[in-house]
N, C-alpha and C. Protein backbone atom coordinates (compact mmCIF):
# COMPACT_ATOMS: atom_id res chain seq x y z
N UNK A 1 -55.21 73.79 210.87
CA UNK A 1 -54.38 72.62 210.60
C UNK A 1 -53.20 72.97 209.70
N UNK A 2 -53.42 73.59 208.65
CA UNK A 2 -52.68 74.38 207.64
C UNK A 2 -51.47 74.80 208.26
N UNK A 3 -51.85 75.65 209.07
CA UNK A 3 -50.39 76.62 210.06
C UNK A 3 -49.95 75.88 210.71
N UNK A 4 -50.54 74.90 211.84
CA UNK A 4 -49.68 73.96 212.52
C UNK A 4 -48.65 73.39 211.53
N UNK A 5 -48.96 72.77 210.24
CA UNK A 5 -48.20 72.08 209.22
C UNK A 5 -47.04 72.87 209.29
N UNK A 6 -47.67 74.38 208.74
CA UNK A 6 -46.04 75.33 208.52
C UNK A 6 -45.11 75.36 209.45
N UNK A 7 -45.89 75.39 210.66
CA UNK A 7 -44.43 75.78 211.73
C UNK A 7 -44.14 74.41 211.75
N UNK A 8 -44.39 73.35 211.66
CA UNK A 8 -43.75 72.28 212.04
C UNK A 8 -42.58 71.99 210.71
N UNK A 9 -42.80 72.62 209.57
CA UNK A 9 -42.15 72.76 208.65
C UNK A 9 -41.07 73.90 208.72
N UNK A 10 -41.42 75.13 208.83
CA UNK A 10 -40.51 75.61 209.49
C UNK A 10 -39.85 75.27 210.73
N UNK A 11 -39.66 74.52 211.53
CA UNK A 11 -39.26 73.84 212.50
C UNK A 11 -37.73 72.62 211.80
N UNK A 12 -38.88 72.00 210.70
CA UNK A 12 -37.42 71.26 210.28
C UNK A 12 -36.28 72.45 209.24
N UNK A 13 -36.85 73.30 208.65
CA UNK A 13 -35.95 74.20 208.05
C UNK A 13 -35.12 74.74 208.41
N UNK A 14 -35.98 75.41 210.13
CA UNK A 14 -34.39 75.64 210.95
C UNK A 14 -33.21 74.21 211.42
N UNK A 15 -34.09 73.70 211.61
CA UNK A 15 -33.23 72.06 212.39
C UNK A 15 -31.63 72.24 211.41
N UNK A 16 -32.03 72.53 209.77
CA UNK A 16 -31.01 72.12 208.90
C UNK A 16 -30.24 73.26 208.38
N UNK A 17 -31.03 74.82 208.60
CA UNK A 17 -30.84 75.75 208.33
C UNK A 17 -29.22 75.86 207.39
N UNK A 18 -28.43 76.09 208.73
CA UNK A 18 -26.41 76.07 209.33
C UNK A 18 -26.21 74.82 208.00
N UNK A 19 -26.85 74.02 207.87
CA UNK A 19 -25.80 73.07 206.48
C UNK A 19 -26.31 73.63 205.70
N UNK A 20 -27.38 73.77 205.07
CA UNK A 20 -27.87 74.35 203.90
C UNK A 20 -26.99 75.95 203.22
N UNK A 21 -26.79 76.82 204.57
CA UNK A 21 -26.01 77.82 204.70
C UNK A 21 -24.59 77.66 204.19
N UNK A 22 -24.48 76.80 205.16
CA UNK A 22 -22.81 76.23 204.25
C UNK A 22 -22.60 75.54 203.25
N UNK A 23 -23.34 74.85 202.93
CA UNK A 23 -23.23 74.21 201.58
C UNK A 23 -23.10 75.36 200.18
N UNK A 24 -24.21 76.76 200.23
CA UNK A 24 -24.49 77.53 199.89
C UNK A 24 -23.54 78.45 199.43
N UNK A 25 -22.69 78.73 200.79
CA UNK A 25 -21.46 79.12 201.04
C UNK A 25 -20.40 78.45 200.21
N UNK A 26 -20.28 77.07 200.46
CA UNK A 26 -19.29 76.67 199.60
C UNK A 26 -19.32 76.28 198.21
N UNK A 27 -20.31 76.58 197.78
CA UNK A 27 -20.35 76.83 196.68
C UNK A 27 -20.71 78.36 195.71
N UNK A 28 -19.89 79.15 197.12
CA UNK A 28 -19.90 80.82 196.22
C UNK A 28 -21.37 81.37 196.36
N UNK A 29 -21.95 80.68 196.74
CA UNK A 29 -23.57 81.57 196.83
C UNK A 29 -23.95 81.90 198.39
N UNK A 30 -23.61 83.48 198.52
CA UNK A 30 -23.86 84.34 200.08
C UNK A 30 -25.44 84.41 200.38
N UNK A 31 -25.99 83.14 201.58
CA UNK A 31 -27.53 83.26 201.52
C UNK A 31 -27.95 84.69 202.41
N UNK A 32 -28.24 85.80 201.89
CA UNK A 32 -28.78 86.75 202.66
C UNK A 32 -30.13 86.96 203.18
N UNK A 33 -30.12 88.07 203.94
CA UNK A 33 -31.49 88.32 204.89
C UNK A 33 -32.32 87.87 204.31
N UNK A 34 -32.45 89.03 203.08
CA UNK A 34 -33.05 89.36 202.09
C UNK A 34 -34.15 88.14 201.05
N UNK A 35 -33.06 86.96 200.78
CA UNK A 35 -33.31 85.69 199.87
C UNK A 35 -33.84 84.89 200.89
N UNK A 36 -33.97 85.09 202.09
CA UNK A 36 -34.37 84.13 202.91
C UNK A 36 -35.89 83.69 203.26
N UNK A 37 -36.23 84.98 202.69
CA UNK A 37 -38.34 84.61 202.63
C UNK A 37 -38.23 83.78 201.12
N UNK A 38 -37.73 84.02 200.31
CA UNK A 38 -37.94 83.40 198.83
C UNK A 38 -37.47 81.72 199.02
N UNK A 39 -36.40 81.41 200.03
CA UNK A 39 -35.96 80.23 199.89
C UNK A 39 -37.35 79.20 201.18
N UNK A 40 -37.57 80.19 202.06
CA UNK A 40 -38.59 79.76 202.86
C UNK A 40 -39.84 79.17 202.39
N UNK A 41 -40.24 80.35 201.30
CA UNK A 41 -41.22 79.95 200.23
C UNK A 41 -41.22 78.64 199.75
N UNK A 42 -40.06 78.34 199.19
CA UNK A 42 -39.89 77.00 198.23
C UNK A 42 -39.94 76.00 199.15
N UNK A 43 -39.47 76.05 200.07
CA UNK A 43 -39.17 74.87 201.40
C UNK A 43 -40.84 74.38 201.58
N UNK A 44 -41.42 75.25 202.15
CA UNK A 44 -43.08 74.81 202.25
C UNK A 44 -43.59 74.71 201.67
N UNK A 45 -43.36 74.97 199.97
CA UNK A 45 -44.27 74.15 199.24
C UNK A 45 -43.55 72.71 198.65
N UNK A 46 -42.47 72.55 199.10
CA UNK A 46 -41.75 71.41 198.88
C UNK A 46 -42.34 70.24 199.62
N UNK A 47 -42.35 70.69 200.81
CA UNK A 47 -43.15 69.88 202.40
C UNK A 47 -44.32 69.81 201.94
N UNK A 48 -44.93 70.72 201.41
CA UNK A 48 -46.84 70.32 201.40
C UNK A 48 -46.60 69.53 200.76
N UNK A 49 -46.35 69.45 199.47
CA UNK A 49 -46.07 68.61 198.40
C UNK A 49 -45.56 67.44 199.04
N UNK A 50 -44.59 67.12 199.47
CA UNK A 50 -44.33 65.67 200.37
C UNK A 50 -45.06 65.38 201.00
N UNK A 51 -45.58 66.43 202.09
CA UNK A 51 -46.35 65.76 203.33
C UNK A 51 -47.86 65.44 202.50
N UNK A 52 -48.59 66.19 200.99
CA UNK A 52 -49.90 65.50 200.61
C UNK A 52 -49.48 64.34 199.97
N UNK A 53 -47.98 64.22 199.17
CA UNK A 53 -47.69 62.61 199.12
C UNK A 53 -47.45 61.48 199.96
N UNK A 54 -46.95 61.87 200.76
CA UNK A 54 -47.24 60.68 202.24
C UNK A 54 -48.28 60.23 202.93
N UNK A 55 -49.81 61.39 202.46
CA UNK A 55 -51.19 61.11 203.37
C UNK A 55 -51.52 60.14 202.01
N UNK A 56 -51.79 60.35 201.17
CA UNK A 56 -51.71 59.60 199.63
C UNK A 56 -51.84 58.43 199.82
N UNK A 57 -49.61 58.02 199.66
CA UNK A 57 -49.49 56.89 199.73
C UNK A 57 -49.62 55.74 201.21
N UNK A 58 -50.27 56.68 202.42
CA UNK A 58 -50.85 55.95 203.94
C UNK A 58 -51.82 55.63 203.56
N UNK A 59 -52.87 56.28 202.49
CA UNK A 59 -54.36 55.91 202.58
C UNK A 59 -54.86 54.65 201.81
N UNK A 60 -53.38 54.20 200.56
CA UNK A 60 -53.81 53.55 199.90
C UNK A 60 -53.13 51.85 199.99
């Protein structure tokens, strides 16, 4: 269940990827190869964190 979550999370990360990139960009910060597992990182625990606050506030 766990992994289904991620890719569906990674799924919206790419959806937004290209703005996030440019935003990044225009503000002087070059997102490389490299930074791109570290920013991936933060993204899914951002989502767990939302998506266990949304089962939360459905249950109650």
């Amino acid at each position: 269940m766990e992994q289904n979550k991620n890719m569906e999370f990674m799924t919206i990360a790419m959806k937004y990827f290209p703005e996030a990139k440019q935003k990044l960009e225009e503000a002087g910060i070059e997102l490389s190869m490299d930074m791109l597992p570290h920013f991936m990182d933060l993204f899914q625990k951002v989502m767990q964190e939302a998506y266990e606050l949304g089962k939360k506030d459905a249950a109650e």
